[in-house]
Protein backbone atom coordinates (compact mmCIF):
# COMPACT_ATOMS: atom_id res chain seq x y z
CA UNK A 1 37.40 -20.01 73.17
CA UNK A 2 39.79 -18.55 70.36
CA UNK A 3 41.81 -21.63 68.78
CA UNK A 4 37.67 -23.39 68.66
CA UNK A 5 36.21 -19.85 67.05
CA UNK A 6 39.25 -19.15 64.67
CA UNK A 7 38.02 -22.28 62.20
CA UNK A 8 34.23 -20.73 61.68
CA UNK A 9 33.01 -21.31 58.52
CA UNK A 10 34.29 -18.32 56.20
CA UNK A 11 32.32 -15.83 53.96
CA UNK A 12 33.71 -14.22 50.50
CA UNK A 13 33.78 -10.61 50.57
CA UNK A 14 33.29 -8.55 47.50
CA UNK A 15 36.88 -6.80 46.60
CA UNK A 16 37.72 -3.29 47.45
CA UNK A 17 39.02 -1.08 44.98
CA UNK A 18 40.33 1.65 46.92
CA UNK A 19 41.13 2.16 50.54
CA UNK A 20 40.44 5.36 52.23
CA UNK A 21 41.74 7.62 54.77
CA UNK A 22 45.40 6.93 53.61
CA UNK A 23 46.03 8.97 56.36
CA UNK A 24 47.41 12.36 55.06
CA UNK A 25 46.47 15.70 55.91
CA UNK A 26 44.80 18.60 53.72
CA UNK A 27 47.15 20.78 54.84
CA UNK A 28 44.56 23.35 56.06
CA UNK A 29 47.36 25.12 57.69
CA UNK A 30 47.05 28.35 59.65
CA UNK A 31 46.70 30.94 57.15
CA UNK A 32 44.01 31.45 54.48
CA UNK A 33 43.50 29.42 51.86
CA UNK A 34 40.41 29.44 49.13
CA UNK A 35 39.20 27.01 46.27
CA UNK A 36 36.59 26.43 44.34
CA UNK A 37 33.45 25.28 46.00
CA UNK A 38 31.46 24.76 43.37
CA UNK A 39 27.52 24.00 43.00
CA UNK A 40 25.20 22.61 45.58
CA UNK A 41 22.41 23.16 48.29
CA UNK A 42 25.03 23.18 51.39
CA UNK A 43 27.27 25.76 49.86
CA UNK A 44 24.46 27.80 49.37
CA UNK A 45 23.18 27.60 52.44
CA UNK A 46 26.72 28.01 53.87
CA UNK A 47 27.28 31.33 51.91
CA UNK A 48 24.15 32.77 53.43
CA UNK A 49 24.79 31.85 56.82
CA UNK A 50 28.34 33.34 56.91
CA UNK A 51 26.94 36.89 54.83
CA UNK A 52 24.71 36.62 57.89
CA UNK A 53 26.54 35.74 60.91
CA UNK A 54 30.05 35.76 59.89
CA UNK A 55 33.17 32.85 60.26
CA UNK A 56 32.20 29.64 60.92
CA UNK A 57 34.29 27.36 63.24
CA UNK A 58 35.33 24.59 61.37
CA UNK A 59 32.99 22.16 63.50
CA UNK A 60 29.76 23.76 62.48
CA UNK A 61 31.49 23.50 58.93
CA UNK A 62 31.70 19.67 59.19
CA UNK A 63 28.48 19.37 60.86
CA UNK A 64 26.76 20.95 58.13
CA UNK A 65 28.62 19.53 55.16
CA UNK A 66 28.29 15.91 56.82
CA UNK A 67 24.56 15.88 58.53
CA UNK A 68 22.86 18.73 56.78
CA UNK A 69 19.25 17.15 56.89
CA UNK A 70 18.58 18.28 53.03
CA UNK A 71 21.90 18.19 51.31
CA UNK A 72 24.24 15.87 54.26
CA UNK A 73 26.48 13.79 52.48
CA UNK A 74 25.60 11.53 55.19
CA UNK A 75 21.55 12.25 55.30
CA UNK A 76 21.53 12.29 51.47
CA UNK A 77 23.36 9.43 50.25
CA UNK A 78 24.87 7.76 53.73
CA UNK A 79 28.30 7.02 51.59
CA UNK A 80 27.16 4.09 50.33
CA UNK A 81 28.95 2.88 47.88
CA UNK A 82 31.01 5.96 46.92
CA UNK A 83 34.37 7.39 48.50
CA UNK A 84 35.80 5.03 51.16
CA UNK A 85 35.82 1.69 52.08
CA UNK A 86 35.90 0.32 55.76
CA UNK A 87 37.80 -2.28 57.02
CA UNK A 88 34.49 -4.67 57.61
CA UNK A 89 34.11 -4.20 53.67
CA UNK A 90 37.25 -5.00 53.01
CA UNK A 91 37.14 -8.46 54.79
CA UNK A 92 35.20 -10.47 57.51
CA UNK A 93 37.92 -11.06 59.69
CA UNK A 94 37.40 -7.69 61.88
CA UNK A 95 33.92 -7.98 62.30
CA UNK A 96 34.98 -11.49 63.32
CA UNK A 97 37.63 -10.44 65.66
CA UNK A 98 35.46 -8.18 67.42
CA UNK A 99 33.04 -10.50 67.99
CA UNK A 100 35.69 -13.16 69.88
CA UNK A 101 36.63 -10.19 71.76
CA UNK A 102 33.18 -9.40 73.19
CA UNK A 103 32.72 -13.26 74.23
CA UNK A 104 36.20 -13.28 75.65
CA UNK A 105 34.93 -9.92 77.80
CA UNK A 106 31.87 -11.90 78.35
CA UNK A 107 33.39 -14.64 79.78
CA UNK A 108 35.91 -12.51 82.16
CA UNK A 109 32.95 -10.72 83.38
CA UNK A 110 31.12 -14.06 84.62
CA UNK A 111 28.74 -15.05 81.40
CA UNK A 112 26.09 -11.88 82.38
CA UNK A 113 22.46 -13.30 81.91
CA UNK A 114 22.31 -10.28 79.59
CA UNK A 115 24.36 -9.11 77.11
CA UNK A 116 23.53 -5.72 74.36
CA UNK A 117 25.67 -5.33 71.36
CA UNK A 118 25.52 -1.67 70.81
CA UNK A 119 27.34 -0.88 67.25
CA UNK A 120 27.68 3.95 66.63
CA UNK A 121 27.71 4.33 63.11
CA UNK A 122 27.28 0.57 62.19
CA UNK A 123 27.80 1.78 57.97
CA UNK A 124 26.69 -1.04 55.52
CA UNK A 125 25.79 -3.63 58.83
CA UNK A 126 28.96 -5.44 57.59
CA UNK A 127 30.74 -5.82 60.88
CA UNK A 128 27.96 -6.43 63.08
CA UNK A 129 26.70 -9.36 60.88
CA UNK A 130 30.34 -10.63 60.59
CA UNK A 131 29.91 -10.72 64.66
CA UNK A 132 26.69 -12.45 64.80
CA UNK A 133 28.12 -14.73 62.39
CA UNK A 134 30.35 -15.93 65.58
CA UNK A 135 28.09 -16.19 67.92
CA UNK A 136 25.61 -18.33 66.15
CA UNK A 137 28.85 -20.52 65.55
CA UNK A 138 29.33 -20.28 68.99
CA UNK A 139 25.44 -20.87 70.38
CA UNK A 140 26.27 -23.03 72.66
CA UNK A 141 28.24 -20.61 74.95
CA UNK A 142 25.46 -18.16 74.26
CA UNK A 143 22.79 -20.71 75.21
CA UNK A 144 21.61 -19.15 78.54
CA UNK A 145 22.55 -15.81 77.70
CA UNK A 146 19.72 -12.74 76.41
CA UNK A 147 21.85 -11.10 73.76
CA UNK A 148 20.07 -8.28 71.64
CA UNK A 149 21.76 -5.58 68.80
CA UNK A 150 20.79 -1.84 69.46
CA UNK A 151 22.31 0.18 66.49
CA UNK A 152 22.92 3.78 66.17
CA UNK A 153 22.38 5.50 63.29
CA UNK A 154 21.17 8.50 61.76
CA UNK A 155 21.18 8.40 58.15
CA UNK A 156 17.44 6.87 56.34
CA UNK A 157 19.14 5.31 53.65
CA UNK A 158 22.18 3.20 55.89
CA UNK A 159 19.64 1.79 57.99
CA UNK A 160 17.84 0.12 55.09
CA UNK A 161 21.12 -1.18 53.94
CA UNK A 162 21.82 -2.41 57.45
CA UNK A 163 18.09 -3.84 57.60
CA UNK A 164 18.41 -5.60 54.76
CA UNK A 165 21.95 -7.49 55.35
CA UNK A 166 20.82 -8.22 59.10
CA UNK A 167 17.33 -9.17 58.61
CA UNK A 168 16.71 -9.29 54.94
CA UNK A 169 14.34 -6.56 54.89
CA UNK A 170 12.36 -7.47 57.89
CA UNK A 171 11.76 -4.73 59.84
CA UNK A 172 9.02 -2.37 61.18
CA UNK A 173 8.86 1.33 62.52
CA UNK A 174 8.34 2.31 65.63
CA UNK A 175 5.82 5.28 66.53
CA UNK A 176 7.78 8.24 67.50
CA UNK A 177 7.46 8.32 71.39
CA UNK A 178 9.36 5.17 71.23
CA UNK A 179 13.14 5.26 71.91
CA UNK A 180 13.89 2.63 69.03
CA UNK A 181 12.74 4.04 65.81
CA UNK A 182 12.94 0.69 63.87
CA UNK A 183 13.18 -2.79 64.78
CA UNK A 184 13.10 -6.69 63.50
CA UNK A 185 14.93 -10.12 64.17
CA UNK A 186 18.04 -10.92 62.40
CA UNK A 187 18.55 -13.74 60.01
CA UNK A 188 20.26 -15.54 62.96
CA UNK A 189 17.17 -15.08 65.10
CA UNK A 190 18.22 -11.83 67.67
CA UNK A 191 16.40 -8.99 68.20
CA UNK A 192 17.55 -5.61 66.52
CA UNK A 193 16.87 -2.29 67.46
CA UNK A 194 17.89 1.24 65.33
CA UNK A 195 18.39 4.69 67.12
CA UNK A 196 19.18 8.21 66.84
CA UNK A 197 21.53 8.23 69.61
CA UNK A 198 23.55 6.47 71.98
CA UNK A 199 21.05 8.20 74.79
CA UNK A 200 17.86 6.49 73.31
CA UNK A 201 19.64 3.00 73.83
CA UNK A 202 18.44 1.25 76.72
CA UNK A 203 21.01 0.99 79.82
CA UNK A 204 22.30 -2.59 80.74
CA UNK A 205 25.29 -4.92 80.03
CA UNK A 206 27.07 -3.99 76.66
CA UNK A 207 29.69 -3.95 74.26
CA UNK A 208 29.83 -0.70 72.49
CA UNK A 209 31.50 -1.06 69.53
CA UNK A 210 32.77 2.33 67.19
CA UNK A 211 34.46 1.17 64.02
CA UNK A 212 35.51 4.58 61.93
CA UNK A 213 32.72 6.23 63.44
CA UNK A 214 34.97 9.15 65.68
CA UNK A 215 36.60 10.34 62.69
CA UNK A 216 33.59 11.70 61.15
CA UNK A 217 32.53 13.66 64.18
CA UNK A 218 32.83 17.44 64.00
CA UNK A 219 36.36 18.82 65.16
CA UNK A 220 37.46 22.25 66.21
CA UNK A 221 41.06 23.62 64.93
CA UNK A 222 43.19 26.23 66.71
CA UNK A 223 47.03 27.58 65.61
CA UNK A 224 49.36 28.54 68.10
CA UNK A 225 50.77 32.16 67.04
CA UNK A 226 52.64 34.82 68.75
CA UNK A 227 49.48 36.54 70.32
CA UNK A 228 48.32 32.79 71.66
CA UNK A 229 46.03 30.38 70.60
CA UNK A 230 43.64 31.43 67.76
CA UNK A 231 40.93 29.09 66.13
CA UNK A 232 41.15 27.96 62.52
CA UNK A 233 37.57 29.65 60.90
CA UNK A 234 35.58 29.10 57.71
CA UNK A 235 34.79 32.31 55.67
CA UNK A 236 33.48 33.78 52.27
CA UNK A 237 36.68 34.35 50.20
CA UNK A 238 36.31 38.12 49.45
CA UNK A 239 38.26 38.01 46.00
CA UNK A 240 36.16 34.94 45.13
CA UNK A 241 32.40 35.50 46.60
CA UNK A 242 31.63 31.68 45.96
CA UNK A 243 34.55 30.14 47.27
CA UNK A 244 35.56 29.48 50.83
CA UNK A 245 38.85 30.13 52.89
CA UNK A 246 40.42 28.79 55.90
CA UNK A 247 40.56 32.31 58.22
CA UNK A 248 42.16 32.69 61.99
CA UNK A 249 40.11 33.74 64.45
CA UNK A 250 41.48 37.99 65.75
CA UNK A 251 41.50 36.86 69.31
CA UNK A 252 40.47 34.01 71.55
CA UNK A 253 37.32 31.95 71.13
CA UNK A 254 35.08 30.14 73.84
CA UNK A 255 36.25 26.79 72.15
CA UNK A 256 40.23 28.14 72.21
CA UNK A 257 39.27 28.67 76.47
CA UNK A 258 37.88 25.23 77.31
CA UNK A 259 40.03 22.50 75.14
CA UNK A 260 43.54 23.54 74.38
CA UNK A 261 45.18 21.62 77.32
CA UNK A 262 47.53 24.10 78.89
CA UNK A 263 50.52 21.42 78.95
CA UNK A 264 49.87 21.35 74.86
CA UNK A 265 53.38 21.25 73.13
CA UNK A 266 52.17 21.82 69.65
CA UNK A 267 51.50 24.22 67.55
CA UNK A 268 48.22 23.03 65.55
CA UNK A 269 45.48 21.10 67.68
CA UNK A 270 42.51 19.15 66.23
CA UNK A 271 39.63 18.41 69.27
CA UNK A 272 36.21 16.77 68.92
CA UNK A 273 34.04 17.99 71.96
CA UNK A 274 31.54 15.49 70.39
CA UNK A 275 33.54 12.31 70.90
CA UNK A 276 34.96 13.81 74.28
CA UNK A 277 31.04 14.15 75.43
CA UNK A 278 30.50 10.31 74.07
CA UNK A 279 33.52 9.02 76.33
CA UNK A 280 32.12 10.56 79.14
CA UNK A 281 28.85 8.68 78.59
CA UNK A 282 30.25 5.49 77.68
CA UNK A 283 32.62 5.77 80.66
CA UNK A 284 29.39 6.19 83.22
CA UNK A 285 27.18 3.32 81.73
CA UNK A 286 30.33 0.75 81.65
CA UNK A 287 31.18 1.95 85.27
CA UNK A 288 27.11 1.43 85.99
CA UNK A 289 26.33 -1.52 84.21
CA UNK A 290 29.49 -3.28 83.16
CA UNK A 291 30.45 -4.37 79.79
CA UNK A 292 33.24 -2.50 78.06
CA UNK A 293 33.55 -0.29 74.53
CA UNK A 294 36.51 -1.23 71.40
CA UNK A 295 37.13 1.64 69.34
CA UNK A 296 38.75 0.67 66.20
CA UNK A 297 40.05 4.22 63.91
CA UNK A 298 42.36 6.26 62.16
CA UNK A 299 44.25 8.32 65.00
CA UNK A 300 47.18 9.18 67.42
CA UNK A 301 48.17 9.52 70.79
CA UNK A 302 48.11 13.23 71.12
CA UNK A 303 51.11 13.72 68.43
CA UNK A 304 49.61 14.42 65.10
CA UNK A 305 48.68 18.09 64.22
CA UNK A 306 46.86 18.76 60.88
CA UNK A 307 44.61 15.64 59.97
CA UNK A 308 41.00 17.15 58.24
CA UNK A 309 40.94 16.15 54.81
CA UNK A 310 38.09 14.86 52.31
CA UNK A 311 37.74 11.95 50.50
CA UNK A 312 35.38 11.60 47.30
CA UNK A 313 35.37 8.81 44.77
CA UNK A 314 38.18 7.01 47.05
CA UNK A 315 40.52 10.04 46.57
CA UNK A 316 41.75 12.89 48.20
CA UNK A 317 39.04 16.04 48.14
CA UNK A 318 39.89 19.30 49.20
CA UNK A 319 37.87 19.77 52.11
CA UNK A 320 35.91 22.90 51.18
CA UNK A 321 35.24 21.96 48.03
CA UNK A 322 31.19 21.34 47.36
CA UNK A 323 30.14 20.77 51.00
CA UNK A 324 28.02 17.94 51.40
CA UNK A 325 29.38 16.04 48.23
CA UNK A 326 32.64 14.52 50.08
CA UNK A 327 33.50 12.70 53.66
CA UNK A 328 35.22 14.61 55.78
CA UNK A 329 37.40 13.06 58.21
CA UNK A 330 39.82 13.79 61.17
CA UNK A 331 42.49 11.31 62.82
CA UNK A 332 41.05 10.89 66.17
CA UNK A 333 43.37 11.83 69.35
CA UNK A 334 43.32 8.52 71.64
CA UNK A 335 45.00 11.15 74.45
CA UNK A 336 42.15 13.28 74.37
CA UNK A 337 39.68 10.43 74.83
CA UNK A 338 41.46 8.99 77.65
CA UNK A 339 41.71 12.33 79.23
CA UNK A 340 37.61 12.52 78.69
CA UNK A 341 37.09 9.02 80.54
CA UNK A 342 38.34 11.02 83.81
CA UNK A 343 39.33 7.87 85.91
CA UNK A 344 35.90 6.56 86.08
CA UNK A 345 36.79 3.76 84.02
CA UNK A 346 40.04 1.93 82.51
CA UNK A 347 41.52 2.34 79.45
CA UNK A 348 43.59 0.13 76.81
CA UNK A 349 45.94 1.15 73.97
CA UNK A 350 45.44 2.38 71.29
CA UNK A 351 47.04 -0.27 69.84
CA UNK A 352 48.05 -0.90 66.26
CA UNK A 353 45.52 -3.31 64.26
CA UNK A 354 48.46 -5.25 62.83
CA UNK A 355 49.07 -6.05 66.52
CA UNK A 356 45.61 -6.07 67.94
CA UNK A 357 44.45 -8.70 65.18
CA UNK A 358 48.06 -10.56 65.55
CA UNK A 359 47.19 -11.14 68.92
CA UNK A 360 43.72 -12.00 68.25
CA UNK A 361 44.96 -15.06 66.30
CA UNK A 362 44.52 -13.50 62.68
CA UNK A 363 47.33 -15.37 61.14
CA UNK A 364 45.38 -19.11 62.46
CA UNK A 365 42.03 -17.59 61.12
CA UNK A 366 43.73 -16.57 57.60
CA UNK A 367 45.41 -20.28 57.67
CA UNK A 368 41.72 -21.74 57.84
CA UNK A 369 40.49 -19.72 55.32
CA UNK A 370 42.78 -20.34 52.70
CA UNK A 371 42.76 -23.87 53.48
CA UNK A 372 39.02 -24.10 53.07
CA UNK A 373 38.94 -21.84 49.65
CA UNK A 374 38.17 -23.58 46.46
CA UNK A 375 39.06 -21.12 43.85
CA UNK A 376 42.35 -19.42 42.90
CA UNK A 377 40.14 -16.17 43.00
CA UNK A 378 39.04 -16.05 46.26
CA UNK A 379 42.24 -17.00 47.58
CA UNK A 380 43.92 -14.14 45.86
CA UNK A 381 41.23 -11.56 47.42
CA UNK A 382 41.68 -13.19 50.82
CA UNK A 383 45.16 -11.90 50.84
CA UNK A 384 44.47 -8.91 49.18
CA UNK A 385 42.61 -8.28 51.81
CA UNK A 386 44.23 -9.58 54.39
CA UNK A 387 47.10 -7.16 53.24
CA UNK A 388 45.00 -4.36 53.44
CA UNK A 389 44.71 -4.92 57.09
CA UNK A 390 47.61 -5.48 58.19
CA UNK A 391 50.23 -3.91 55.89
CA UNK A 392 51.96 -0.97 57.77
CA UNK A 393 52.05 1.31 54.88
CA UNK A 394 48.45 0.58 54.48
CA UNK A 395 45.44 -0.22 57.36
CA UNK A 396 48.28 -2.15 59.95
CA UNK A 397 50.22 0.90 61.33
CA UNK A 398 47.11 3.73 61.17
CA UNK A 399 44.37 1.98 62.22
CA UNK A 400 43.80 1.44 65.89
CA UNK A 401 42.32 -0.07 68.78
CA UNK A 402 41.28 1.68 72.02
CA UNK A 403 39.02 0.02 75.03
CA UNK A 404 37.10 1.48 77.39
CA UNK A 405 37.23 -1.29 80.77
CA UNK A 406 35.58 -1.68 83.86
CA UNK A 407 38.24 -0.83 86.95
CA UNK A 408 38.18 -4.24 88.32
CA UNK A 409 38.77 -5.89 85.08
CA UNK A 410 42.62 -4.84 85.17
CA UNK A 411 42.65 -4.80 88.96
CA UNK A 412 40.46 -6.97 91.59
CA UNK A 413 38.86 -5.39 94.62
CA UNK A 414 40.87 -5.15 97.83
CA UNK A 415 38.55 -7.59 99.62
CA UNK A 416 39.31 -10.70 96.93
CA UNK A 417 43.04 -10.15 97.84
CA UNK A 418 42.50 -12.82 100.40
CA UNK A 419 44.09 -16.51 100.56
CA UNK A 420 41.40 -18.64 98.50
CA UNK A 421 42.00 -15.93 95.54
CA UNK A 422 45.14 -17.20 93.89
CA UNK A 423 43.66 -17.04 90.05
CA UNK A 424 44.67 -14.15 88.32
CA UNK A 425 42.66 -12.05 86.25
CA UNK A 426 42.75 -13.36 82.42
CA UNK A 427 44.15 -11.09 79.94
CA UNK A 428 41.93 -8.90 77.48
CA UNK A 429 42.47 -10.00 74.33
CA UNK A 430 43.53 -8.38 71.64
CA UNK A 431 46.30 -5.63 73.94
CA UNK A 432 48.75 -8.75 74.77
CA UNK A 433 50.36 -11.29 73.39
CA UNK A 434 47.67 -14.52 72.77
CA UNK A 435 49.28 -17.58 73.58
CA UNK A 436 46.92 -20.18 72.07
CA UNK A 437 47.12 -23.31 73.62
C-alpha cells in the first residue's frame, strides 16, 4: 500500500508565516499574578460573574474565553486566519499520512464493508481533504467499501470554511431534531456530515482522527504547597478592578479530590476532565465497533508542569489578557489519556512526529514531490515546510502521535493460537520502523 500511495499527485500549499504553540509556558505559576485585560464582551461578563460568585477555576476561564457563544474566540471568529497555524496548513503531507494510516488500519482489520472518517475539531477542512485526496488516488482499494466523513465542530463560521474546501459550498441544513446539523457530498463524491459532538455521530466502524484539537479543551491547574494540593483560580485583581490574577484556592477543591493521581511526583499539574471524558468514549465505541483513533498534538507523557499560554497574531499572549481575543492552549498529558482508556482498549505512543512521519515514509513522499515540482518557488516552500514538521527545535520533537487500538490488533485471541495460524499480525504504521519493500 505505502511505496504505491507515497507518489500521489501533490498539491501546493500556501506558506505559513508563523508557527504556533512553540511550546513554552506562560508561567502562570502558583502565586498571583495580574495584567491588563483590557476591553471586550467576555471580560465583562467575566468581571460580573466573579463580583457575583467569586474565583473561577481556570477551566470555566478557558471555556468562557474560548466558546463563549457571543464573544468565543472560537464562536466569533473560529481562528481563522489569525494566531496559529496547524500542521495540515503548513503542508499536505500530514493530512496525507493520516490518510495511509487509516487504509493501512483498514486493511489489518479485514477491508470492513463500512468505514466513517470521524475528524474533532477538523479547523480549515485542510487535513481531511488532504485524506480524501488519498483515497480517491487509491479508489480502487476503496471500491467495495461505504466510506462517509462525519465532522465535529462547533464554531458557524469553520464549518463554512470546511464546506467550502470539501464540497465547494454545497451543502444544506438539517432541521434541528436531526443529529447532523449540516450535510453535502464532497468534491470527490462522499457523503459529509457536520456535528456538535462526538455523541451526535452515528456508531459504526471509524477512524477518529484529533489533530490539535485536545489542547484547546478546558484544563484545571492545582500547586502542590505545604498544606497539600490547592487549585490555581481566576479572580478580580483588587488593586486593579479590571484586571485579572492567577489566585490559589484556601483549601481543597472537588476538582483537587478526583484528578490529582495520588502517585503524582510533581509539584504543578495541568488535567483536562474534558479530553479524559472523550477517551473514555472513544475507548467504548472502538472496543464496540472497531476502528481505531490517531491523536496528533502538542504534549507529554505525564512530565511537563506549567503549559497554559495564549497565542494571538502568531505570538505569545498573556493568557488573561482580553478573554476571548486569543487561543488558549495547554500541552496535552498522553499519561493521563492512557490512564482514561482504563484497559478497555490499546494504546500506542505518543510518539514523536519526526518519527511517526519517518516511519510513515515521509522522506520517499518529499523525494516525489520535489521531483515533480516545476518552479524554484514551490520547491523552496516544500522544504520550508517540510522543515517545519520535522525539525526538532520546531514541530518534530513537540508534536505527537497517540492511538487508541482495538485489543486484538496488538494481540490475537487465544483460540487463533492454533497450528494453521502462523501469520503474524502486521505492524501499525506509523509506531515502528516501515520497511518498504
Amino acid at each position: 500500500l505505502l511505496p504505491a500511495a507515497l507518489r500521489l499527485g501533490g498539491r501546493r500549499r500556501g506558506s505559513a508565516a508563523a508557527l504556533g504553540p512553540p511550546g513554552s509556558g506562560s508561567g502562570s505559576g502558583s502565586g498571583a499574578r495580574s495584567c491588563s485585560a483590557g476591553g471586550g464582551g467576555v471580560l465583562r461578563h467575566l468581571l460580573l460573574k466573579l463580583r457575583a460568585t467569586g474565583p473561577l477555576t481556570v477551566a470555566e476561564y478557558m471555556r468562557e474565553a474560548l466558546t463563549n457563544p457571543g464573544q468565543g474566540y472560537y464562536t466569533r471568529r473560529g481562528g481563522v486566519g489569525g494566531d496559529f497555524v496547524t500542521a495540515p496548513e503548513v503542508s499536505q503531507l500530514p493530512g496525507e499520512v493520516v490518510g495511509l494510516w487509516c487504509l493501512s488500519e483498514w486493511m489489518a482489520a479485514g477491508r470492513p464493508a463500512a468505514m466513517q472518517l470521524v475528524e474533532l475539531g477538523p479547523g480549515t477542512g485542510a487535513l481531511t481533504d488532504d485524506i480524501l485526496r488519498v483515497f480517491k488516488q487509491l479508489a480502487s482499494l476503496l471500491s467495495k467499501c461505504d466510506v462517509s466523513i462525519h465532522l465535529v465542530e462547533v464554531s458557524p463560521k469553520l464549518s463554512e470554511t470546511q464546506a467550502q474546501m470539501l464540497t465547494g459550498g454545497k451543502v444544506q441544513s438539517n432541521s434541528e431534531d436531526e443529529a447532523a446539523y449540516m450535510k453535502g457530498i464532497s468534491k470527490t463524491g462522499i457523503p459529509i456530515y457536520w456535528y456538535r459532538g462526538i455523541q451526535d455521530v452515528p456508531q459504526g466502524y471509524s477512524f477518529y482522527v484529533a489533530h490539535e484539537f485536545l489542547d484547546a479543551l478546558p484544563i484545571h491547574k492545582f500547586q502542590r504547597t505545604e498544606k497539600g494540593w490547592r487549585e490555581v483560580l481566576v479572580d478580580i485583581d483588587p488593586e486593579a478592578p479590571d484586571q485579572l490574577r492567577f489566585v490559589l484556592s484556601p483549601s481543597s477543591t472537588p476538582a483537587t479530590e478526583n484528578f490529582i493521581q495520588p502517585e503524582e511526583t510533581r509539584d504543578h499539574v495541568e488535567v483536562c476532565p474534558e479530553a479524559g471524558v472523550l477517551i473514555q468514549r472513544l475507548a467504548s465505541r472502538i472496543e464496540k465497533d472497531g476502528g481505531a483513533a490517531l491523536i496528533a498534538d502538542y504534549g507529554h507523557d505525564g512530565t511537563k508542569t506549567d503549559t497554559f499560554r495564549g497565542f494571538r497574531n502568531h505570538k505569545l499572549h498573556d493568557v488573561l489578557k482580553a478573554p476571548g481575543t486569543a487561543d488558549l492552549t495547554a500541552d496535552v498529558d498522553f499519561s493521563y489519556l492512557r490512564k482514561m482508556a482504563q484497559g478497555k482498549i490499546a494504546t500506542l505512543g505518543p510518539i514523536k512526529q519526526r518519527e511517526f512521519l519517518k516511519n510513515m515514509g515521509v522522506d520517499l513522499r518529499m523525494q516525489v514531490l520535489l521531483q515533480n515540482s516545476r518552479d524554484s518557488a514551490t520547491r523552496e516552500q516544500l522544504l520550508h515546510s517540510y522543515d517545519m514538521l520535522m525539525n526538532p527545535k520546531k514541530m518534530g520533537d513537540r508534536f505527537h502521535f497517540f492511538a487508541l487500538l482495538p485489543h486484538h490488533r496488538l494481540t490475537p485471541p487465544h483460540k487463533e493460537h492454533n497450528l494453521q495460524s502462523k501469520s503474524p499480525l502486521p505492524p501499525v504504521a506509523g509506531f515502528g520502523e516501515l520497511l518498504l519493500k
